[in-house]
Protein backbone atom coordinates (compact mmCIF):
# COMPACT_ATOMS: atom_id res chain seq x y z
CA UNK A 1 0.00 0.00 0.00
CA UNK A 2 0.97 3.36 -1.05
CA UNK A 3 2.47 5.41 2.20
CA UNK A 4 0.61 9.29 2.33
CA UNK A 5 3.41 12.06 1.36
CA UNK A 6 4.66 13.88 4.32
CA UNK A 7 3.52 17.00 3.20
CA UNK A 8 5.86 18.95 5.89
CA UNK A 9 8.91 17.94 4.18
CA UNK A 10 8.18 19.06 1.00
CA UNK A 11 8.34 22.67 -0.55
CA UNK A 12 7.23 23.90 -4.17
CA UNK A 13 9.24 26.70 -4.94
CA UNK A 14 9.77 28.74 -8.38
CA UNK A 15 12.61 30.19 -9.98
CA UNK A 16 12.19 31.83 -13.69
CA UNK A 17 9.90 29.16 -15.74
CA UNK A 18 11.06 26.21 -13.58
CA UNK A 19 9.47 24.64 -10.89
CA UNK A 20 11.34 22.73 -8.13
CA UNK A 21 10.27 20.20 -5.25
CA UNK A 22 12.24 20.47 -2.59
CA UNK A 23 12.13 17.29 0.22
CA UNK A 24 14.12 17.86 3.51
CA UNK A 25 14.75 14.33 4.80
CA UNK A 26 16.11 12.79 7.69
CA UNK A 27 19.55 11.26 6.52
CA UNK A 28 19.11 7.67 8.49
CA UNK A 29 15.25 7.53 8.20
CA UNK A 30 13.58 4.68 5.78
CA UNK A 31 10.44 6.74 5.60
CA UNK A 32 12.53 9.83 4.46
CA UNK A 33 13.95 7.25 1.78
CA UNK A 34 10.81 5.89 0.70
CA UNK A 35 8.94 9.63 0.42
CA UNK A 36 12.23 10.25 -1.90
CA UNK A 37 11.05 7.45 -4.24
CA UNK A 38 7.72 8.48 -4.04
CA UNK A 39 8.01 12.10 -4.60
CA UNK A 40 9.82 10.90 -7.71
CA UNK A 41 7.84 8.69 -9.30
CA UNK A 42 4.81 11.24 -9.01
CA UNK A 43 6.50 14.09 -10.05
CA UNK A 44 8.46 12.72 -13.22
CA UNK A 45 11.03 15.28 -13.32
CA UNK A 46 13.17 16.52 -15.74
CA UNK A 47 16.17 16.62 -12.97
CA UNK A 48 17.03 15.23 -9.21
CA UNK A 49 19.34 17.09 -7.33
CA UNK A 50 21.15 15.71 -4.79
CA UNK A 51 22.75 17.11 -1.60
CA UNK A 52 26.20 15.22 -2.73
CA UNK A 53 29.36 16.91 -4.47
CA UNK A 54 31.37 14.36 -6.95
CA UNK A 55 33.30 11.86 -4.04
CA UNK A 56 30.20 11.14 -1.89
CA UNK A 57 28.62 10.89 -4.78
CA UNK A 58 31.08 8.61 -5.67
CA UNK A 59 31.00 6.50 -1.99
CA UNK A 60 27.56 5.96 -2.73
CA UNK A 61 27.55 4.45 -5.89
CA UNK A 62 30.86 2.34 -5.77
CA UNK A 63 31.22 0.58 -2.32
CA UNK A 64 33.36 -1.24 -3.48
CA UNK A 65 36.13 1.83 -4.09
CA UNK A 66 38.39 0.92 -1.84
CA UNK A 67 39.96 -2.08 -3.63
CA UNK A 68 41.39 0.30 -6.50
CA UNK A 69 43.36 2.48 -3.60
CA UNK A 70 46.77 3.17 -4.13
CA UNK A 71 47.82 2.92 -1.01
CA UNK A 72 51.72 4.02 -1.64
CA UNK A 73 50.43 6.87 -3.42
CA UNK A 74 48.21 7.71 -0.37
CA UNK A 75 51.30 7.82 1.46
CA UNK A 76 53.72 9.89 -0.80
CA UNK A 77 50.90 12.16 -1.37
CA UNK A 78 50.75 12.59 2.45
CA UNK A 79 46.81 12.01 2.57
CA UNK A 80 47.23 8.97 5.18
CA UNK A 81 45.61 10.35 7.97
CA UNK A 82 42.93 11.71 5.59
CA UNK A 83 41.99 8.17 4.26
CA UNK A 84 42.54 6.96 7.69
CA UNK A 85 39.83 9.79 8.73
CA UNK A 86 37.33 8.52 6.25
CA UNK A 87 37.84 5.15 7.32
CA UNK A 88 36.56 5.72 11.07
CA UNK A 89 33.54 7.70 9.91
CA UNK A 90 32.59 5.18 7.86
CA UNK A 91 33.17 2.31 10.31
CA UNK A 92 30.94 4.54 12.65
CA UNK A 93 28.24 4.87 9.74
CA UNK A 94 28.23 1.32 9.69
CA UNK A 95 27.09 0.40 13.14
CA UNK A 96 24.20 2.83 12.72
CA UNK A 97 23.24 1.27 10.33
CA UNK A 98 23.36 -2.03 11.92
CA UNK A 99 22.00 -0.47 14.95
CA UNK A 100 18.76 0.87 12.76
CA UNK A 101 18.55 -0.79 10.03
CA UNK A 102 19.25 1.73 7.54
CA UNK A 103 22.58 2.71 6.09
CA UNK A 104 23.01 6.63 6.24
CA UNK A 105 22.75 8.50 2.61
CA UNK A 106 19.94 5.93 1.92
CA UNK A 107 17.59 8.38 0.37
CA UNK A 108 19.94 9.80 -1.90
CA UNK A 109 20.79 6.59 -2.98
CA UNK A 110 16.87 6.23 -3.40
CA UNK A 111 17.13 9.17 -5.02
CA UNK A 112 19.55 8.56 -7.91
CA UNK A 113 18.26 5.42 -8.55
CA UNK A 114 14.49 6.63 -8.69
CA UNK A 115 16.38 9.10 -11.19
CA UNK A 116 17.45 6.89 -13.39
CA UNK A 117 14.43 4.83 -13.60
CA UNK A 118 12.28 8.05 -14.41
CA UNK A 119 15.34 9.27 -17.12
CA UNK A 120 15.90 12.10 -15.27
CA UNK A 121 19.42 13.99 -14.85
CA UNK A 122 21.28 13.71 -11.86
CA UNK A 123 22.24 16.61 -10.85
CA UNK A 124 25.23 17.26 -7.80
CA UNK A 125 24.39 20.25 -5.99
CA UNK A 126 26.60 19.86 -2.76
CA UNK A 127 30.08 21.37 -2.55
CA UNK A 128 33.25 19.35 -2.74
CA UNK A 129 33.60 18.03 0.91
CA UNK A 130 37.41 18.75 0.64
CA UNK A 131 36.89 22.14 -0.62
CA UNK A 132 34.56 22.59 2.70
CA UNK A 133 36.85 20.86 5.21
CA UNK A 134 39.89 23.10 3.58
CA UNK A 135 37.72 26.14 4.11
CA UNK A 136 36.99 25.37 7.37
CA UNK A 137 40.33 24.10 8.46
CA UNK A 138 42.25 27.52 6.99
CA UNK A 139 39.83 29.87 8.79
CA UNK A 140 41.16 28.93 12.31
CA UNK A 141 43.91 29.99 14.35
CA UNK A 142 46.42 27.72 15.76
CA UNK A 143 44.87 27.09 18.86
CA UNK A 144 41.51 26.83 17.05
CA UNK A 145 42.83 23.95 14.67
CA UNK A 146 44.12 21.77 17.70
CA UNK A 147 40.70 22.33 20.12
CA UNK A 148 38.69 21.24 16.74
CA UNK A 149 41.44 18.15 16.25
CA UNK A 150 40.74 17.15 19.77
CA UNK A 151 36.98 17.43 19.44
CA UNK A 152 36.87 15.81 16.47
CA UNK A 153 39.00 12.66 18.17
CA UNK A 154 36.19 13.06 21.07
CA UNK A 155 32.77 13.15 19.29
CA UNK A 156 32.49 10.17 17.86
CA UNK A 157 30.91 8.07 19.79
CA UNK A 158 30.90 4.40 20.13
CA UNK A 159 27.62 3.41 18.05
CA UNK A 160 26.05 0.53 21.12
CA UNK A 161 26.56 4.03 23.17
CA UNK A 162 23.86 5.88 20.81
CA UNK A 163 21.19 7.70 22.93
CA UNK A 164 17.42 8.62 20.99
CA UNK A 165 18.71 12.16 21.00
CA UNK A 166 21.79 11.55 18.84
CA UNK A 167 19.67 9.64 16.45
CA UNK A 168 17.36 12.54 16.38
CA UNK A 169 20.45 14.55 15.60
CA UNK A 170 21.40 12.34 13.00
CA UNK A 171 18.27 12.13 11.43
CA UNK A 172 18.91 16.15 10.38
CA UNK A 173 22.94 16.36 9.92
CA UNK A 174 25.28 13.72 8.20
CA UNK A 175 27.65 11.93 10.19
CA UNK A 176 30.51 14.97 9.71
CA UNK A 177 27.98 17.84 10.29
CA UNK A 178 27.00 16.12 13.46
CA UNK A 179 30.06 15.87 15.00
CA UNK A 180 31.14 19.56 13.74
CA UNK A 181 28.16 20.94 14.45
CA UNK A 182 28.40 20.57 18.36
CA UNK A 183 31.49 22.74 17.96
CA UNK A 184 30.05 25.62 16.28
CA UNK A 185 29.19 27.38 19.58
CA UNK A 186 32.80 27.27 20.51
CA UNK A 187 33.91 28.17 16.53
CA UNK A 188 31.33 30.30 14.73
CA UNK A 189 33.56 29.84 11.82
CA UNK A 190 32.53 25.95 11.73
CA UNK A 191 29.10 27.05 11.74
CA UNK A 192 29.50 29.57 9.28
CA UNK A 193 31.35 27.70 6.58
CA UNK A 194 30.05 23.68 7.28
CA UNK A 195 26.77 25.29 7.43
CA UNK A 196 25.75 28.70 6.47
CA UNK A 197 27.86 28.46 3.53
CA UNK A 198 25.92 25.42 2.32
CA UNK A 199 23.14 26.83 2.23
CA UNK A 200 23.64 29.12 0.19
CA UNK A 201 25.86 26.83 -2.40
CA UNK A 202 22.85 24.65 -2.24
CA UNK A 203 20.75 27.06 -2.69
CA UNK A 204 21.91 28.36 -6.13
CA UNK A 205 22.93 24.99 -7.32
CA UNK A 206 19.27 23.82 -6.92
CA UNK A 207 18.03 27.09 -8.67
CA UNK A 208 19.89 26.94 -11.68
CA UNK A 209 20.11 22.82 -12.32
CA UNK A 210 19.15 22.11 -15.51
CA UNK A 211 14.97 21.03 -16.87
CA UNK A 212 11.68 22.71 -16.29
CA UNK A 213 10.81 20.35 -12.97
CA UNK A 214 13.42 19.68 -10.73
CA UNK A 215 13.06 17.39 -7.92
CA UNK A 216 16.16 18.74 -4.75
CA UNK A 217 16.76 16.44 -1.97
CA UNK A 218 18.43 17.26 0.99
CA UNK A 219 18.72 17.28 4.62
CA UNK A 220 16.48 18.32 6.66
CA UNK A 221 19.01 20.51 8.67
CA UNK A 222 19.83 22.72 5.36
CA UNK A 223 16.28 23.37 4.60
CA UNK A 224 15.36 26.44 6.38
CA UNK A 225 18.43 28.11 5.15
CA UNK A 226 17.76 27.08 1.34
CA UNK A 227 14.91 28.66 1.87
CA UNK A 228 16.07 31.94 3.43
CA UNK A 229 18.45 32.19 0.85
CA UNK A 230 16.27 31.51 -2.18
CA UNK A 231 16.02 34.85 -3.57
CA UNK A 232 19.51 36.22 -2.72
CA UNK A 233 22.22 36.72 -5.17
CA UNK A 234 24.98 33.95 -4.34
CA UNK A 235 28.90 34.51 -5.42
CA UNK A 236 29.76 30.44 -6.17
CA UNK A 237 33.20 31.80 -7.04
CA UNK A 238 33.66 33.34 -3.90
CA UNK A 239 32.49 30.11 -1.54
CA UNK A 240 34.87 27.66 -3.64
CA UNK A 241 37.96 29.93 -2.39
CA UNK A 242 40.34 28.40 -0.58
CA UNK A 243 41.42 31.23 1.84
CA UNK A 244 45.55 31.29 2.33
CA UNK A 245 47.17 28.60 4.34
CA UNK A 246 48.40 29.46 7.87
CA UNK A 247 51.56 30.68 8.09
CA UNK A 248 52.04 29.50 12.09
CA UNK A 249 52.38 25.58 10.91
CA UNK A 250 54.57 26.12 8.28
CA UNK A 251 56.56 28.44 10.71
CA UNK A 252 57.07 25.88 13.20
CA UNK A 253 57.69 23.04 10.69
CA UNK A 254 60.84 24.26 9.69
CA UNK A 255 61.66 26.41 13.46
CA UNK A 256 62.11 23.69 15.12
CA UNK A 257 64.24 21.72 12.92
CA UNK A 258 66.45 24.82 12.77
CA UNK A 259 66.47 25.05 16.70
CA UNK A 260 67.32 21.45 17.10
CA UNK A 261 70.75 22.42 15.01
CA UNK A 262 71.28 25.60 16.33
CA UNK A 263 71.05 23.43 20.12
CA UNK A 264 73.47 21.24 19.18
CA UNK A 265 75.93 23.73 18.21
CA UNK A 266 75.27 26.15 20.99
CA UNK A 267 76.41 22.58 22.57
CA UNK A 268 79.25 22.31 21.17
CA UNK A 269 80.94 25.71 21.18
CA UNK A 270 79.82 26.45 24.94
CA UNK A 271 80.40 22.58 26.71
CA UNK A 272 82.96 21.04 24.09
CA UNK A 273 82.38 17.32 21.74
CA UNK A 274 81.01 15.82 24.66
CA UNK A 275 77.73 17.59 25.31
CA UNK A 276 77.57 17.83 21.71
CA UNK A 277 77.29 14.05 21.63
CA UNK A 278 75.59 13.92 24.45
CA UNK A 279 72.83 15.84 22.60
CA UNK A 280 72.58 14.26 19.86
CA UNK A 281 72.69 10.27 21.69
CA UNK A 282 69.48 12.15 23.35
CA UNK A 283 67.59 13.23 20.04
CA UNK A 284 68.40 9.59 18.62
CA UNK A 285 67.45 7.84 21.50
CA UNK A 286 64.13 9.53 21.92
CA UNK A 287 62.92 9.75 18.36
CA UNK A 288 64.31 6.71 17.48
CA UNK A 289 62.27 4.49 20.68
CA UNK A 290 59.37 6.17 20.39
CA UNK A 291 59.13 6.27 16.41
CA UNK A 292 59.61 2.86 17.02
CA UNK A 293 57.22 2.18 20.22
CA UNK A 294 54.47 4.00 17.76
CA UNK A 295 54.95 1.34 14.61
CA UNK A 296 54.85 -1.37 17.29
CA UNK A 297 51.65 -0.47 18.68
CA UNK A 298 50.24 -0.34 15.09
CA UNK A 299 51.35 -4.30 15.40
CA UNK A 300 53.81 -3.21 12.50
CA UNK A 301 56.26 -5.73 10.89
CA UNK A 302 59.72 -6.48 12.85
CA UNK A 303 61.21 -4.62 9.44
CA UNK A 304 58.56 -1.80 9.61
CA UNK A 305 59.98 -0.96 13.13
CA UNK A 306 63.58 -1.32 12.71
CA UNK A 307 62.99 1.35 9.77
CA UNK A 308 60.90 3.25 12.19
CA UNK A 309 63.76 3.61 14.98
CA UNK A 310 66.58 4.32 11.88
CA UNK A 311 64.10 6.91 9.99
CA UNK A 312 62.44 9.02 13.05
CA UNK A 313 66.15 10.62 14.15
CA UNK A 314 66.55 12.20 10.41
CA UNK A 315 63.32 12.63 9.88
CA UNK A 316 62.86 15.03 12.45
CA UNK A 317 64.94 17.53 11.71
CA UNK A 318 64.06 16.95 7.92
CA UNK A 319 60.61 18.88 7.18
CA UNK A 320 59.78 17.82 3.87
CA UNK A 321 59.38 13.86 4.83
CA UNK A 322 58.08 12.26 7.82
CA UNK A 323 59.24 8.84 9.89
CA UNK A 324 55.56 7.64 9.79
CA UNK A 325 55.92 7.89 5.50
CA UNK A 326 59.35 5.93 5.58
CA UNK A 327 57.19 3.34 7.92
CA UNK A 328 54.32 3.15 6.18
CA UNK A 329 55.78 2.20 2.44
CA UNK A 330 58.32 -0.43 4.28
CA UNK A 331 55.24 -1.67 5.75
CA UNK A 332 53.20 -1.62 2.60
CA UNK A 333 56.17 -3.53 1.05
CA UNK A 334 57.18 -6.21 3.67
CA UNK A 335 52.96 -7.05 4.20
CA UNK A 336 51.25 -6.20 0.96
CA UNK A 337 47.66 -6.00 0.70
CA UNK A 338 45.74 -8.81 -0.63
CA UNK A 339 42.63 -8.90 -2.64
CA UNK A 340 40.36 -10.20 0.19
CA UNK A 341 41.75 -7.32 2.19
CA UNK A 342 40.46 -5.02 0.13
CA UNK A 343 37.12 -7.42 0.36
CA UNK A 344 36.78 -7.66 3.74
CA UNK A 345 37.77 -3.46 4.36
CA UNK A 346 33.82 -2.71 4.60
CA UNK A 347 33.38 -5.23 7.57
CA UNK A 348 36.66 -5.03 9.40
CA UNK A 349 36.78 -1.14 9.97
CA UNK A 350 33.46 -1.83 12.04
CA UNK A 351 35.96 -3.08 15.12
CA UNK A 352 38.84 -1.90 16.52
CA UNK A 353 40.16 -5.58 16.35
CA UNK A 354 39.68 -5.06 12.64
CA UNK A 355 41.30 -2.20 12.17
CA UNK A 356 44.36 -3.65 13.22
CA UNK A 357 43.85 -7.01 11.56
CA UNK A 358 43.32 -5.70 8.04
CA UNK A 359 46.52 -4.64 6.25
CA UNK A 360 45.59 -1.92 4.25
CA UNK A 361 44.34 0.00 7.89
CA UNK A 362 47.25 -1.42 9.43
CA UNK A 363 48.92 0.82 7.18
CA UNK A 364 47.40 3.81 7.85
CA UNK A 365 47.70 3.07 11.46
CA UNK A 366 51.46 2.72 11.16
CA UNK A 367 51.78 5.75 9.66
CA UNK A 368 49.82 7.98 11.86
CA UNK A 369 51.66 6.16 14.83
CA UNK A 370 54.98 6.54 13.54
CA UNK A 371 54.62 10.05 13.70
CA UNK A 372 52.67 10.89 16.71
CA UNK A 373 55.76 8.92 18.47
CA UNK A 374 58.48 10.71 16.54
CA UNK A 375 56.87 13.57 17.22
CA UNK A 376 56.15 13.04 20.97
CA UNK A 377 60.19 12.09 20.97
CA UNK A 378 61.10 15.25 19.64
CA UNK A 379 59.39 17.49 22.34
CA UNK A 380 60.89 14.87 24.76
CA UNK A 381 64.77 15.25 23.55
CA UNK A 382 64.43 19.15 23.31
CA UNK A 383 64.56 19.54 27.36
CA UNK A 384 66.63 16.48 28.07
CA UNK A 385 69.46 18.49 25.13
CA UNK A 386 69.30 21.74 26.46
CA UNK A 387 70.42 20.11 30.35
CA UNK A 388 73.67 19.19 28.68
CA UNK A 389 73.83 23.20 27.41
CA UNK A 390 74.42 23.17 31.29
């Protein structure tokens, strides 16, 4: 039997001769996916738009994406922790949707495929996620950039620890939004660029998407301001900008390399060879056990480590390569990924056990380890150096 349209999640709106019906749904809600199909087959329109830009689009469509990853281009092209990033949201996405029995981004996947059944366009009318997440990411401070880091690491939540009010949450915001979203009272700029900025993209995507009768789906959460913004003049050039990178980071990245040096020959020229060596048996020692201690805890390969402890000394004072990269590519190397590791990605990120049983995350794990302990054994070395200054 036919399910009545829930008439409160749907607005007709015009713009010039076309005519658009726009659906807010609830992103892990069957009845939001089903009133997508419906809406669809009744209107018959010339164009769907979806509330997806090109890769989501993309995640949707090809699960099974993961088994033509590069994964030692991932790591020369430094986007480990990225992928790695993906991976945990997704393994969270996946016990909701265990948990209720509906995978999240199931009514736009409704929604394409009611599209192509009707031979109607498909039409993307979300902005690139990485152009969002760069926007974001360059519009805070320092300090900003290391509280959202942390909160990020915080907020997501084990999925058998899911309370009715974060699935009400969910039901409005994607997984990402969710978790950002909590921080916009802290960072306005969150709000105003995950959010606000959306909008308004969405907005005048939807508006000018090609046909006479557009169907626009998207979440619930974006639908007031769609409609606020319906009328306004929108500057797409301007919200695809990628504001100037930070100049504190790339400061630091090569400061502290510099001060290492200029420590070590303060060293030697006030206390003689011996607190010169002295220093540097310190730096060794400490980046090389704890870039070590951080590919062993990623269960790395006896090799992996050994290249770990040799790579993490230079490495550190080197800022154009990283002891986590040098790990990751001797671990890709010594353990390579299998087919059925590919195969088996989907189900193995849902546990922690998995993540460290798979190769291809074992990877990513060893490279993110690698340098959080090199790292940590840099900022340990620094004040046990500058006691042999004395």
């Amino acid at each position: 039997m036919e399910r009545p349209v829930n008439h409160s999640a749907v607005h007709r709106l015009l713009f010039e001769d076309k005519e658009i019906i726009l659906v807010g749904t609830a992103h892990v809600s069957m009845e939001s996916a089903v009133l997508v199909e419906q809406i669809i087959d009744q209107e018959q329109p010339d164009t769907v738009c979806v509330e997806l830009c090109s890769s989501r689009y993309q995640a949707l469509t090809q699960p099974d994406r993961w088994q033509e990853t590069d994964l030692i281009k991932v790591i020369r092209e430094k986007k480990a922790m990225v992928l790695l990033s993906n991976l945990l949201l997704a393994s969270f996405q996946r016990k909701i949707a265990r948990k209720l029995g509906v995978r999240p981004g199931e009514e736009m996947v409704r929604a394409i495929k009611a599209a192509e059944t009707c031979g109607a366009e498909i039409w993307l009318a979300d902005r690139d996620i990485r152009t969002t997440l760069a926007r974001t990411w360059r519009s805070l401070g320092f300090w900003a950039k290391i509280k959202l880091a942390f909160n990020l690491l915080m907020s997501i939540p084990d999925a058998s620890d899911i309370s009715e009010e974060d699935v009400e949450k969910l039901k409005e915001q994607d997984m990402l939004e969710s978790v950002l979203a909590e921080m916009a009272r802290d960072l306005p700029v969150v709000k105003r660029v995950l959010i606000d900025e959306r909008d308004r993209y969405l907005a005048f995507k939807i508006r000018n998407a090609p046909g006479r009768k557009i169907v626009a789906v998207a979440g619930a959460g974006h639908v007031p301001g769609i409609l606020d913004n319906w009328e306004k003049p929108v500057d797409l050039a301007e919200l695809e900008h990628l504001p100037p990178r930070g100049k504190t980071l790339s400061i630091l990245k090569w400061a502290i390399p510099a001060g290492i040096v200029a420590l070590v020959v303060a060293g030697f020229l006030k206390a003689g060879t011996e607190a010169a060596t002295g220093m540097i048996t310190w730096w060794v020692i400490a980046n090389g056990v704890l870039g070590g201690l951080g590919a062993a805890l990623a269960l790395a390969h006896p090799v992996t480590i050994i290249s770990a402890v040799a790579a993490a000394p230079i490495t550190s004072i080197n800022p154009m390569i990283a002891a986590g990269w040098v790990a990751g590519l001797v671990e890709a190397m010594t353990r390579k990924p299998r087919v059925k590791d590919f195969e088996r990605l989907t189900e193995d990120i849902v546990s922690i056990k998995g993540f460290w049983k798979n190769k291809i995350t074992r990877i990513l794990l060893v490279v993110v380890f690698t340098n959080l302990g090199s790292s940590a054994g840099t900022f340990i070395a620094i004040p046990l150096m500058a006691r042999m200054l004395a």
